[in-house]
ModelCIF file with pLDDT and N, C-alpha, C, O atoms, coordinates in Angstrom:
data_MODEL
#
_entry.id   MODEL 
#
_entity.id                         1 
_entity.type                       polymer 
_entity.pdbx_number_of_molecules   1 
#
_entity_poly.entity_id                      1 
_entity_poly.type                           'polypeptide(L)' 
_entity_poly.nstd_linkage                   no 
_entity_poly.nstd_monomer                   no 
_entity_poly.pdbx_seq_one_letter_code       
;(UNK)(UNK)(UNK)(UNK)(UNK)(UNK)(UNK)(UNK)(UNK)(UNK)(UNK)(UNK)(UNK)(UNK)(UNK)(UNK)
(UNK)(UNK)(UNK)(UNK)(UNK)(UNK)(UNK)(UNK)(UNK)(UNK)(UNK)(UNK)(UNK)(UNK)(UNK)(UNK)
(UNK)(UNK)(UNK)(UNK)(UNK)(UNK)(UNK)(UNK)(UNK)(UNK)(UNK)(UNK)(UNK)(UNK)
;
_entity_poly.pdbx_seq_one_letter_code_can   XXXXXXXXXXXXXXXXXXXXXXXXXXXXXXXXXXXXXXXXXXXXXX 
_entity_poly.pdbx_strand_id                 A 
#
loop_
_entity_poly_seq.entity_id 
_entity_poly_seq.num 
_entity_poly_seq.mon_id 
_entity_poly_seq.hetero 
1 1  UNK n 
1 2  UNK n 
1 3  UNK n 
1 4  UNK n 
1 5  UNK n 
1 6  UNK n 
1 7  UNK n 
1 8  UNK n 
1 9  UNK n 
1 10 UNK n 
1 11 UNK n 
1 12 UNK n 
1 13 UNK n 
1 14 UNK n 
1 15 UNK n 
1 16 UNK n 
1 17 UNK n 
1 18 UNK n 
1 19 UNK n 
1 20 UNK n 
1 21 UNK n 
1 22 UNK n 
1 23 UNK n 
1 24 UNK n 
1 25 UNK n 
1 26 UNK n 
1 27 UNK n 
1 28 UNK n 
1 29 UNK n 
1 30 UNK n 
1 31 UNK n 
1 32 UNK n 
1 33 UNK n 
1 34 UNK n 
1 35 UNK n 
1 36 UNK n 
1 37 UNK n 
1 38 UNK n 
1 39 UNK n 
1 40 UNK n 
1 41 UNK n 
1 42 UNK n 
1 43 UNK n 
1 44 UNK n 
1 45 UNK n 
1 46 UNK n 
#
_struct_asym.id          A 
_struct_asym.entity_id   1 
#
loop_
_ma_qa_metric.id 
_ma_qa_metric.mode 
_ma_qa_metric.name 
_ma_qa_metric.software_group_id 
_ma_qa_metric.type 
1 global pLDDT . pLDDT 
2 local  pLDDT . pLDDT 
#
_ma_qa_metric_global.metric_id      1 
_ma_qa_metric_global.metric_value   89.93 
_ma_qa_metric_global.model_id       1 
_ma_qa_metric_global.ordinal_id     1 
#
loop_
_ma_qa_metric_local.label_asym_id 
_ma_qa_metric_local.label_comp_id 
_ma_qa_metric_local.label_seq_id 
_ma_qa_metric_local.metric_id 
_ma_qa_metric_local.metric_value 
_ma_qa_metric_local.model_id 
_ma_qa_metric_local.ordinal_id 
A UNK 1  2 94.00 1 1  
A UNK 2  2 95.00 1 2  
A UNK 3  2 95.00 1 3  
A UNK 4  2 94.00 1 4  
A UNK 5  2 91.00 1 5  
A UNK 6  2 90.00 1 6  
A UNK 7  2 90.00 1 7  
A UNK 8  2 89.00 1 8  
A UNK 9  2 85.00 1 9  
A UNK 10 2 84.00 1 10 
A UNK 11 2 87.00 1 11 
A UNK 12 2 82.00 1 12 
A UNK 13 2 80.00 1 13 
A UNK 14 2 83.00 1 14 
A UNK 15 2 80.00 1 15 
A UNK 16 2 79.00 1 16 
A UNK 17 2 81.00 1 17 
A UNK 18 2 84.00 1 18 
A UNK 19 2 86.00 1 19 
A UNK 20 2 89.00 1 20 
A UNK 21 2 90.00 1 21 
A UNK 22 2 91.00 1 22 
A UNK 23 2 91.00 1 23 
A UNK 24 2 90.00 1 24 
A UNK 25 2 89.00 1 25 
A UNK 26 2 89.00 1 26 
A UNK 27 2 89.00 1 27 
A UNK 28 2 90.00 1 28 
A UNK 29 2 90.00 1 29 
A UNK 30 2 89.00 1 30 
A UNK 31 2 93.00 1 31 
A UNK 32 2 93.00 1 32 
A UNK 33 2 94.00 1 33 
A UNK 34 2 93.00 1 34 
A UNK 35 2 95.00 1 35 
A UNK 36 2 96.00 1 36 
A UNK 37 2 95.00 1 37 
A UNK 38 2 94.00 1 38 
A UNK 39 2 96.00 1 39 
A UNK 40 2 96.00 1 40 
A UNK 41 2 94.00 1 41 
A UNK 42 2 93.00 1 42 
A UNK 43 2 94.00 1 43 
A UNK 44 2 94.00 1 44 
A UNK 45 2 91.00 1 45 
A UNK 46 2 90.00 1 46 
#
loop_
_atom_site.group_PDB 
_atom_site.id 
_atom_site.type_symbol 
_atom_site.label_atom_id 
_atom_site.label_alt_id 
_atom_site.label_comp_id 
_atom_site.label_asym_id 
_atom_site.label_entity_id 
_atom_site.label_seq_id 
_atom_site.pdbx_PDB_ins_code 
_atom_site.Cartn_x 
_atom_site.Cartn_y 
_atom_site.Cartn_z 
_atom_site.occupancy 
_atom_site.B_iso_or_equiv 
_atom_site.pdbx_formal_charge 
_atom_site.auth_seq_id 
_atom_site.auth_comp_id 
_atom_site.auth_asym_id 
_atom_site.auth_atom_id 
_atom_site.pdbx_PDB_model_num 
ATOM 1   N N  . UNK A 1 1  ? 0.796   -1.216  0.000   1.00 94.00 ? 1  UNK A N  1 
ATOM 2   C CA . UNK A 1 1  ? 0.000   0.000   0.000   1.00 94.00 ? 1  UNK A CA 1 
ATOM 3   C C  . UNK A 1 1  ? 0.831   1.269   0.000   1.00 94.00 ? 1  UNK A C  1 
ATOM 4   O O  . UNK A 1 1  ? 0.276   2.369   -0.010  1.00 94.00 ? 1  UNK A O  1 
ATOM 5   N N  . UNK A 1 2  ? 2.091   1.144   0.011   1.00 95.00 ? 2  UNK A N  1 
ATOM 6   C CA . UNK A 1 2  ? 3.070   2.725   0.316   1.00 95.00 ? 2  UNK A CA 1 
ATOM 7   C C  . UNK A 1 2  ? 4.034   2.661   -1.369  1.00 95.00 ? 2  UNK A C  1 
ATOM 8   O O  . UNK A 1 2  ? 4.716   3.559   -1.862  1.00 95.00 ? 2  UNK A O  1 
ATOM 9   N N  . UNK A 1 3  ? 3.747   1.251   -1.928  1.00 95.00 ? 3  UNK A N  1 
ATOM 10  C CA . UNK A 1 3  ? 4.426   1.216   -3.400  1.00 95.00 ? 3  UNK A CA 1 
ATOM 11  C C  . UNK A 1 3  ? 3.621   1.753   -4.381  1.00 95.00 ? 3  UNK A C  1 
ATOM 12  O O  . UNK A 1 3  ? 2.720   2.544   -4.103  1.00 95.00 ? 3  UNK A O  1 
ATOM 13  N N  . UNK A 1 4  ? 3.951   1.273   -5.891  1.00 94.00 ? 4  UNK A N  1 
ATOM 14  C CA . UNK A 1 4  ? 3.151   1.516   -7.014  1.00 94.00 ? 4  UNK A CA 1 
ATOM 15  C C  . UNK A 1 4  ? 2.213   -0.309  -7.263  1.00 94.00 ? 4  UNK A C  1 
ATOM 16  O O  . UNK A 1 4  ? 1.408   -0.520  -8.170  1.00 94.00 ? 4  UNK A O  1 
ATOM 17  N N  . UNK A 1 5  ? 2.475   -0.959  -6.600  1.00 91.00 ? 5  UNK A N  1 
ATOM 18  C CA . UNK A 1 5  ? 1.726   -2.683  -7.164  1.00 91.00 ? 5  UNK A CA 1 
ATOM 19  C C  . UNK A 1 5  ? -0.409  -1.469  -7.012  1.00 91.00 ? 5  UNK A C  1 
ATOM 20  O O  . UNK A 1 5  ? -1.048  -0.605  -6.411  1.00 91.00 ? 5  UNK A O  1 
ATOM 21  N N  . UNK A 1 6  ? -0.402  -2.480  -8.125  1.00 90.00 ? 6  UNK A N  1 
ATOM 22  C CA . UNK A 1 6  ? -1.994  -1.923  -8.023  1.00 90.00 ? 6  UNK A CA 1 
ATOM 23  C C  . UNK A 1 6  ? -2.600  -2.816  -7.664  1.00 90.00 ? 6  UNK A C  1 
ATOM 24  O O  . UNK A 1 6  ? -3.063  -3.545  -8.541  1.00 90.00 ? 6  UNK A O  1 
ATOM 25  N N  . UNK A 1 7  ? -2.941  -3.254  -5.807  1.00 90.00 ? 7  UNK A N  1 
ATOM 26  C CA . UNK A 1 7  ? -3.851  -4.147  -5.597  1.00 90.00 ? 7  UNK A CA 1 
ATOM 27  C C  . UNK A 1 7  ? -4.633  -4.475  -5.871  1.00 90.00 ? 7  UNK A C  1 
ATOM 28  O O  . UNK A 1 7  ? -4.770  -5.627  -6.282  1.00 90.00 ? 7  UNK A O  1 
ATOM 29  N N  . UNK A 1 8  ? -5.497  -3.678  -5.789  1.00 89.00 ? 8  UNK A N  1 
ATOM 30  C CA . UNK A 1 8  ? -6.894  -3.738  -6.683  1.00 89.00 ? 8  UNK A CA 1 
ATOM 31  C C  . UNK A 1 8  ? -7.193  -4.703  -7.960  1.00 89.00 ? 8  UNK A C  1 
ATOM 32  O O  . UNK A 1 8  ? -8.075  -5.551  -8.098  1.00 89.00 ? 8  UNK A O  1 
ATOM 33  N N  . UNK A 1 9  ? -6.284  -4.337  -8.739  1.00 85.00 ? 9  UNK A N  1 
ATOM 34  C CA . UNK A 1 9  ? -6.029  -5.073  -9.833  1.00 85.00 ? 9  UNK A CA 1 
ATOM 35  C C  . UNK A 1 9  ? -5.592  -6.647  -9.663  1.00 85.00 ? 9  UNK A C  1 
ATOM 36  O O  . UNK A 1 9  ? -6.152  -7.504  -10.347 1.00 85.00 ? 9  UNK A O  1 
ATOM 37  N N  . UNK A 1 10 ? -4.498  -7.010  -8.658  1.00 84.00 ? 10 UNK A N  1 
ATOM 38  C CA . UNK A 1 10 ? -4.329  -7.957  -8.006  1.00 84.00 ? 10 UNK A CA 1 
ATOM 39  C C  . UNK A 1 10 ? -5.670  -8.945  -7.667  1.00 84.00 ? 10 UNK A C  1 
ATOM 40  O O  . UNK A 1 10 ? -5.899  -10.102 -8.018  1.00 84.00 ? 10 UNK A O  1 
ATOM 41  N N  . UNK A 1 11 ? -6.171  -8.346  -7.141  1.00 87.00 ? 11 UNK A N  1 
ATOM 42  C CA . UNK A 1 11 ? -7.530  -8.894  -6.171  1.00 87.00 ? 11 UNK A CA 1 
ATOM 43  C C  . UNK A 1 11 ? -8.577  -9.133  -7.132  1.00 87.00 ? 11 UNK A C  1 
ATOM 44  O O  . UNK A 1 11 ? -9.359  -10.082 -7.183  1.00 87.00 ? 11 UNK A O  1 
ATOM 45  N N  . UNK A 1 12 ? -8.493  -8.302  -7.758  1.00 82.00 ? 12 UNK A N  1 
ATOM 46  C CA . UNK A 1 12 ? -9.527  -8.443  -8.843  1.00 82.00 ? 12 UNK A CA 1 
ATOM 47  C C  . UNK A 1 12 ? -9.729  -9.422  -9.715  1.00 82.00 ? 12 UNK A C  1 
ATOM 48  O O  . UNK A 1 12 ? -10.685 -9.927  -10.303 1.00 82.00 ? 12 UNK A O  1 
ATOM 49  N N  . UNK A 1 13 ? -8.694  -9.545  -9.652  1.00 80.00 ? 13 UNK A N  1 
ATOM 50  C CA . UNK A 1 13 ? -7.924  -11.033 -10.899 1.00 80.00 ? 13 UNK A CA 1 
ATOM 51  C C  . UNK A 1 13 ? -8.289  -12.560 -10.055 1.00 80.00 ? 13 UNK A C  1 
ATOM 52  O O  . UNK A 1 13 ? -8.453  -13.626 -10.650 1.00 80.00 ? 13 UNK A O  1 
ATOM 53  N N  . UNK A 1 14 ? -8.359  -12.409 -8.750  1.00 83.00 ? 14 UNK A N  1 
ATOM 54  C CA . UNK A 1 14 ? -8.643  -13.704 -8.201  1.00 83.00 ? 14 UNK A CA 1 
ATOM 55  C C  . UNK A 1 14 ? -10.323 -14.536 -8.440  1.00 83.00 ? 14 UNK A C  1 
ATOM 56  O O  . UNK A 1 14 ? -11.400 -13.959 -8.590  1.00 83.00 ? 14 UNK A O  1 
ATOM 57  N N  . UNK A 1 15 ? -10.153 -15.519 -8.418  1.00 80.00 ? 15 UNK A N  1 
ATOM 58  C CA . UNK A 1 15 ? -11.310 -16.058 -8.771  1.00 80.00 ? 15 UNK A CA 1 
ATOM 59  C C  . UNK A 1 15 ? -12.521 -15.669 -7.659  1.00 80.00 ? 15 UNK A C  1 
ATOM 60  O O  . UNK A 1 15 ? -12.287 -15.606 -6.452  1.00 80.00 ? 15 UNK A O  1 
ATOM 61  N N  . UNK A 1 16 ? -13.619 -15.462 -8.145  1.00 79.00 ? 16 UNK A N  1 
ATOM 62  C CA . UNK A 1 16 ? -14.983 -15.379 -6.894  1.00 79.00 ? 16 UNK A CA 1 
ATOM 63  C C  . UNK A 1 16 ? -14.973 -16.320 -6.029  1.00 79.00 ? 16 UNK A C  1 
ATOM 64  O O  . UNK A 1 16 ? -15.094 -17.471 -6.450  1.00 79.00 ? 16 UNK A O  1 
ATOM 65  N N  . UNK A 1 17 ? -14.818 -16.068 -4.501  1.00 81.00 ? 17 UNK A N  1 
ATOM 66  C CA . UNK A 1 17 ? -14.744 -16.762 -3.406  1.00 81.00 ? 17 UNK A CA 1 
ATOM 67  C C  . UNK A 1 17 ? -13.676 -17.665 -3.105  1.00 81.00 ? 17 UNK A C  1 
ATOM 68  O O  . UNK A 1 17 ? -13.738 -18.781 -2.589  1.00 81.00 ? 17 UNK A O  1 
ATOM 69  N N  . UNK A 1 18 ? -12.175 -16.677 -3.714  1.00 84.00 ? 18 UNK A N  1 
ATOM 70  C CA . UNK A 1 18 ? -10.752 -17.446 -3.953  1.00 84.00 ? 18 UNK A CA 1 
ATOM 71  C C  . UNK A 1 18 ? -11.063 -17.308 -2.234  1.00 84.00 ? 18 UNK A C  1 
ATOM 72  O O  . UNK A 1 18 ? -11.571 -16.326 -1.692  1.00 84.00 ? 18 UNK A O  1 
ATOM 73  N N  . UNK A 1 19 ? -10.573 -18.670 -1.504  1.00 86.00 ? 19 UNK A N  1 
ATOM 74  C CA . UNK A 1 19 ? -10.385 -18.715 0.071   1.00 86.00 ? 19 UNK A CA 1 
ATOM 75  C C  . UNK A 1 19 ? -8.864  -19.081 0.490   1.00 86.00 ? 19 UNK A C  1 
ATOM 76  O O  . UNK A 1 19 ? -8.583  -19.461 1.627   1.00 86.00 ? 19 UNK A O  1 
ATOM 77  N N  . UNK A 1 20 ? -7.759  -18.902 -0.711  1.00 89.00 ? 20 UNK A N  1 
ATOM 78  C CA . UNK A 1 20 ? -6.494  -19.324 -0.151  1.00 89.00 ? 20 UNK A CA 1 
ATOM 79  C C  . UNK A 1 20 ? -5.677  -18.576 0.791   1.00 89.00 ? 20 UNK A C  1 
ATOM 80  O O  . UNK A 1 20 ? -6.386  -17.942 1.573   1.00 89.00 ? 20 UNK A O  1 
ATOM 81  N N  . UNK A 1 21 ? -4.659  -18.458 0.950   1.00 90.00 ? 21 UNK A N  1 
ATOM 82  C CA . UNK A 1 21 ? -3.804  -18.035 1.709   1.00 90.00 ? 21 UNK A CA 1 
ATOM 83  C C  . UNK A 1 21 ? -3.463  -17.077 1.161   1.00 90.00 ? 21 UNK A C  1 
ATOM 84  O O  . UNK A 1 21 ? -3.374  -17.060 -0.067  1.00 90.00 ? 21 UNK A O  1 
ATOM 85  N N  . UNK A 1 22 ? -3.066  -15.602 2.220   1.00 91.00 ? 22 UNK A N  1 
ATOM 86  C CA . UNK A 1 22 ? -2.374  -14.638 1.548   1.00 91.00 ? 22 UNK A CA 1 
ATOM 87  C C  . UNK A 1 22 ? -0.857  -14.416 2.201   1.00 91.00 ? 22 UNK A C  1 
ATOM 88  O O  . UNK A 1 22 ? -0.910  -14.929 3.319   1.00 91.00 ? 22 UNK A O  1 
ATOM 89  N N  . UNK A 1 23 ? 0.150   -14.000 2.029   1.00 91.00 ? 23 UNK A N  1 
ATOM 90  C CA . UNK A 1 23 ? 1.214   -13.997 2.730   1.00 91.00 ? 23 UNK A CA 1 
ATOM 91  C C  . UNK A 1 23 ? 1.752   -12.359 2.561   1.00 91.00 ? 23 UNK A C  1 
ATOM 92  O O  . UNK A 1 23 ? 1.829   -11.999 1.386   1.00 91.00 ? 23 UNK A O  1 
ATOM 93  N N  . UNK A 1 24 ? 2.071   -11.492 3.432   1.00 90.00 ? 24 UNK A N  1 
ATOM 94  C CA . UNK A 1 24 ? 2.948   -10.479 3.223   1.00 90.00 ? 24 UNK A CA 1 
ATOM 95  C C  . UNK A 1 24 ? 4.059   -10.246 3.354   1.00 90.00 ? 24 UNK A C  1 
ATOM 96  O O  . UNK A 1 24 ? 4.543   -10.415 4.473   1.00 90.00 ? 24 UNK A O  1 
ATOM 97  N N  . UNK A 1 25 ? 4.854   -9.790  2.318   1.00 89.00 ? 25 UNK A N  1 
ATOM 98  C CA . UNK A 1 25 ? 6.283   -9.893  2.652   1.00 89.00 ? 25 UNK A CA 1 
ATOM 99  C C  . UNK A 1 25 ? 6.865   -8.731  2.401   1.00 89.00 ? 25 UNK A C  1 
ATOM 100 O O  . UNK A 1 25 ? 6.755   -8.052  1.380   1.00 89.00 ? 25 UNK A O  1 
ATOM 101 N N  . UNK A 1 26 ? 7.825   -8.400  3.870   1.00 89.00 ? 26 UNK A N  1 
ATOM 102 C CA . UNK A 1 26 ? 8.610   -7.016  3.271   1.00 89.00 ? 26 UNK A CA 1 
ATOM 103 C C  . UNK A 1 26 ? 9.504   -7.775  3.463   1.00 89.00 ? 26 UNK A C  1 
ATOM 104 O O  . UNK A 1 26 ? 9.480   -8.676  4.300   1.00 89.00 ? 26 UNK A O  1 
ATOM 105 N N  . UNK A 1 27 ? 10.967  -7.361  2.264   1.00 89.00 ? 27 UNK A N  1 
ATOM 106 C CA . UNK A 1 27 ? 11.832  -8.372  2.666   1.00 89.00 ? 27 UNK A CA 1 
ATOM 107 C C  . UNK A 1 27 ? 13.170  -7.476  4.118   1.00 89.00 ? 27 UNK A C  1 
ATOM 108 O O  . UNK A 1 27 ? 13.690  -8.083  5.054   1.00 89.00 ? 27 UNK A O  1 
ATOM 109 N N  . UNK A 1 28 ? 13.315  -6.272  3.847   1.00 90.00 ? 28 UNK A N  1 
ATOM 110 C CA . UNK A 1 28 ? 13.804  -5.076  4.577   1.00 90.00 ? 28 UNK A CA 1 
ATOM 111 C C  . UNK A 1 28 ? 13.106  -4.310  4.950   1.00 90.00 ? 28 UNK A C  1 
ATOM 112 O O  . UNK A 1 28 ? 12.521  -3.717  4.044   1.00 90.00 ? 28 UNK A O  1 
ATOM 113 N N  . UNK A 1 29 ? 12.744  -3.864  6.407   1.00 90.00 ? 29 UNK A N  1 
ATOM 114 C CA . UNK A 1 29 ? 11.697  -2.792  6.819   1.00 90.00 ? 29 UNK A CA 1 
ATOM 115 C C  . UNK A 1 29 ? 11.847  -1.558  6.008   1.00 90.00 ? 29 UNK A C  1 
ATOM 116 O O  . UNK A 1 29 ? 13.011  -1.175  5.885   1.00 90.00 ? 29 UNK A O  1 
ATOM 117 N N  . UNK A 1 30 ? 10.839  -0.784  5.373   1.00 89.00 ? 30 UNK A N  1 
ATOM 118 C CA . UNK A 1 30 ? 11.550  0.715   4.679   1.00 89.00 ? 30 UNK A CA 1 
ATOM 119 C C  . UNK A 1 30 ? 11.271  2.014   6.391   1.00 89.00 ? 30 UNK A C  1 
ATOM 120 O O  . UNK A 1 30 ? 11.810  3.095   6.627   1.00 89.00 ? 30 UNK A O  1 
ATOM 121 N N  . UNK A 1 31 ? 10.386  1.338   7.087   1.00 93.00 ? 31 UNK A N  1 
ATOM 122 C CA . UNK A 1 31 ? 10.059  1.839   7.860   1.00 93.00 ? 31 UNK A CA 1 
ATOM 123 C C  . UNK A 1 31 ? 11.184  2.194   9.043   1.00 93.00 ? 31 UNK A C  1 
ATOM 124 O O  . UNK A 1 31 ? 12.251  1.614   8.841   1.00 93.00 ? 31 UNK A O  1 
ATOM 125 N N  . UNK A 1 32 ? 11.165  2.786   9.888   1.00 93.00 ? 32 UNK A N  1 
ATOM 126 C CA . UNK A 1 32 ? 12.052  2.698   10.801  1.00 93.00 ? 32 UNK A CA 1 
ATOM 127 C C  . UNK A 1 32 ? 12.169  1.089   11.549  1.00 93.00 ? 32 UNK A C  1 
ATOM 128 O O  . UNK A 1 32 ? 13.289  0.579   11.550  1.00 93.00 ? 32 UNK A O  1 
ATOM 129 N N  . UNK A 1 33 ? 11.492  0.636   11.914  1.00 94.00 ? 33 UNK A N  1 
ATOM 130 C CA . UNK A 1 33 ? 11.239  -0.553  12.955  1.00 94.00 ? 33 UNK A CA 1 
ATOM 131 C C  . UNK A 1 33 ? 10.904  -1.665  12.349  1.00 94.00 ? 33 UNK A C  1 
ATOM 132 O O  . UNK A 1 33 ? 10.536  -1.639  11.175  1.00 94.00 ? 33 UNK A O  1 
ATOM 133 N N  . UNK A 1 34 ? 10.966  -2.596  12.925  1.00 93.00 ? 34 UNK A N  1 
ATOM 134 C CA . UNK A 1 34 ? 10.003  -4.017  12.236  1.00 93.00 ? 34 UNK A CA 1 
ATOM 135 C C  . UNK A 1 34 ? 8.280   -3.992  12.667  1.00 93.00 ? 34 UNK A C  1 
ATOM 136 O O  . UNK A 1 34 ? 7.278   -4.451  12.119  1.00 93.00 ? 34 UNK A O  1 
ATOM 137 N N  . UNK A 1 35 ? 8.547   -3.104  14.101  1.00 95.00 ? 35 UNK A N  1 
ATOM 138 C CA . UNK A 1 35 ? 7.047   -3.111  14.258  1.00 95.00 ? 35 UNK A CA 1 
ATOM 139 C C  . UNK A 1 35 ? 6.311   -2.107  13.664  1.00 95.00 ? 35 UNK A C  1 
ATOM 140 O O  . UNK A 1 35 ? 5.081   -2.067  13.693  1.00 95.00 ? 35 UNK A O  1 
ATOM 141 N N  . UNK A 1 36 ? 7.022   -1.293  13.125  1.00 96.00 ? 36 UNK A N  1 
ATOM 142 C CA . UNK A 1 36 ? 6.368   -0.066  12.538  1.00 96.00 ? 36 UNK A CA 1 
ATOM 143 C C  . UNK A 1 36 ? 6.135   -0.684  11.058  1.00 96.00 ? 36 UNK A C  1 
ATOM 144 O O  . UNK A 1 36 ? 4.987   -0.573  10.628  1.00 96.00 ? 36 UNK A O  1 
ATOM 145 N N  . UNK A 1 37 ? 7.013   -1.270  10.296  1.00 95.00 ? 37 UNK A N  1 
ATOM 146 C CA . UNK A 1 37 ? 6.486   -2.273  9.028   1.00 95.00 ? 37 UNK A CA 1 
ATOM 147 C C  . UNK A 1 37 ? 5.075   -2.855  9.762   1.00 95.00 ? 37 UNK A C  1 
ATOM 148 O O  . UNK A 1 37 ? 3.891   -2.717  9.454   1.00 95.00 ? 37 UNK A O  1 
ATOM 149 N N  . UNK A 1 38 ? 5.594   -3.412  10.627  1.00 94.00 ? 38 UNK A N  1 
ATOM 150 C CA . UNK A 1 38 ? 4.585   -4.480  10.501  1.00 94.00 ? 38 UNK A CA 1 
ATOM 151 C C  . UNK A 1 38 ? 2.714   -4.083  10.793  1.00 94.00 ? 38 UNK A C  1 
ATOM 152 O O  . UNK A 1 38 ? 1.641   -4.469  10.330  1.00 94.00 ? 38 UNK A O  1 
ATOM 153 N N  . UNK A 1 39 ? 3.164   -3.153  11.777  1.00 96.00 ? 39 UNK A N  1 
ATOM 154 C CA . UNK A 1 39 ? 1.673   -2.068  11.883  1.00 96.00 ? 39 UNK A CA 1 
ATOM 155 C C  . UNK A 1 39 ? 1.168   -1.641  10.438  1.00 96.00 ? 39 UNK A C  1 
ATOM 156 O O  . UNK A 1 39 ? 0.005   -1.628  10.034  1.00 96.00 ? 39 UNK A O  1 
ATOM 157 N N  . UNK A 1 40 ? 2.295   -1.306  9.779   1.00 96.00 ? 40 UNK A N  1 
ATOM 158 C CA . UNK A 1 40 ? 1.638   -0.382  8.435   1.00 96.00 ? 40 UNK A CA 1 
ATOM 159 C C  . UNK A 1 40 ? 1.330   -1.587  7.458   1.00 96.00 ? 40 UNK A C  1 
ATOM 160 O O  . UNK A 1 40 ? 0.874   -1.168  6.394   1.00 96.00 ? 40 UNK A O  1 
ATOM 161 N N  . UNK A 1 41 ? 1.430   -2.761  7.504   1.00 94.00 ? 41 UNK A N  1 
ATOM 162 C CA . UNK A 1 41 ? 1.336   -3.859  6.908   1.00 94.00 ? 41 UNK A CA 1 
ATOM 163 C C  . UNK A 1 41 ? -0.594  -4.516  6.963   1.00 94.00 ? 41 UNK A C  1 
ATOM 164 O O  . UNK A 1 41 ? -1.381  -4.862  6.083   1.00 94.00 ? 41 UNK A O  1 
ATOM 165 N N  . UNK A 1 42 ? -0.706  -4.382  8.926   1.00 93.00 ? 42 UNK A N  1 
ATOM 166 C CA . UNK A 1 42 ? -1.655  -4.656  8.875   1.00 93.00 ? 42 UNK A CA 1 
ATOM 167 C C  . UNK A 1 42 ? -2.703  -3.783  8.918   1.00 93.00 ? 42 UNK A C  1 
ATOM 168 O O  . UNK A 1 42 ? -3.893  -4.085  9.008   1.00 93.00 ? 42 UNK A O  1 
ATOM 169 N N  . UNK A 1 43 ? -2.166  -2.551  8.842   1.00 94.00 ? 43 UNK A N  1 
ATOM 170 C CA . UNK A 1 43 ? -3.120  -1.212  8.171   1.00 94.00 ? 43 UNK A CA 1 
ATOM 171 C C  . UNK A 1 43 ? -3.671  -1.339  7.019   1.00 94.00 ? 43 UNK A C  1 
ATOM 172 O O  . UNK A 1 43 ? -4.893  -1.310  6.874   1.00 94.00 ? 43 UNK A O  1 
ATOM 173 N N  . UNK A 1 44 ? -2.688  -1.525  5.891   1.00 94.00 ? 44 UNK A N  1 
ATOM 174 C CA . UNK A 1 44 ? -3.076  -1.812  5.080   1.00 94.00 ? 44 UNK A CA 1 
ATOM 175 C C  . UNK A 1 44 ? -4.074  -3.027  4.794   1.00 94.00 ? 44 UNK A C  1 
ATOM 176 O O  . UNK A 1 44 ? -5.003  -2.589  4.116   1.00 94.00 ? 44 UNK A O  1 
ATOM 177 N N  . UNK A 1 45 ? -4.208  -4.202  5.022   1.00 91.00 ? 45 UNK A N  1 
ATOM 178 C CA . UNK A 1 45 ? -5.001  -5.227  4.982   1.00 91.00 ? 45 UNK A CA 1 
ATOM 179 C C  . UNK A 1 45 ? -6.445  -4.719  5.802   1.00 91.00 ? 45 UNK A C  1 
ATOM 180 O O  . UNK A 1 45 ? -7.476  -5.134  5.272   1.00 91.00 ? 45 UNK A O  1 
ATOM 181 N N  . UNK A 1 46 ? -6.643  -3.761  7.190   1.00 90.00 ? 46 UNK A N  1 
ATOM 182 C CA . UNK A 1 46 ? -7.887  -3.187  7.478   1.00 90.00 ? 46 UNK A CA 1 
ATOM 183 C C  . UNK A 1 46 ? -8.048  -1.858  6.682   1.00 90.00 ? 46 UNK A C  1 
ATOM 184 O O  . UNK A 1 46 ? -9.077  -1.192  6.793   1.00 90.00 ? 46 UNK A O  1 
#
């Protein structure tokens, strides 16, 4: 959500009532912290 990937588009593409797994990956925090990634991570997903 802080890049250019167009989720939307992502999501969109999945099949109706796709129920798999999603995984997030930062591979280096850009953030200061790991918990501060990781807050803005699950910001993004609410």
């Amino acid at each position: 959500g802080r890049g250019v990937v167009d989720f939307d588009a992502v999501l969109t593409a999945l099949p109706d009532g796709f129920d798999g797994w999603f995984v997030i990956e930062v591979d280096v925090p850009n953030l200061p912290t790991p918990t501060e990634s990781s807050a803005a991570s699950l910001s993004f997903l609410r």
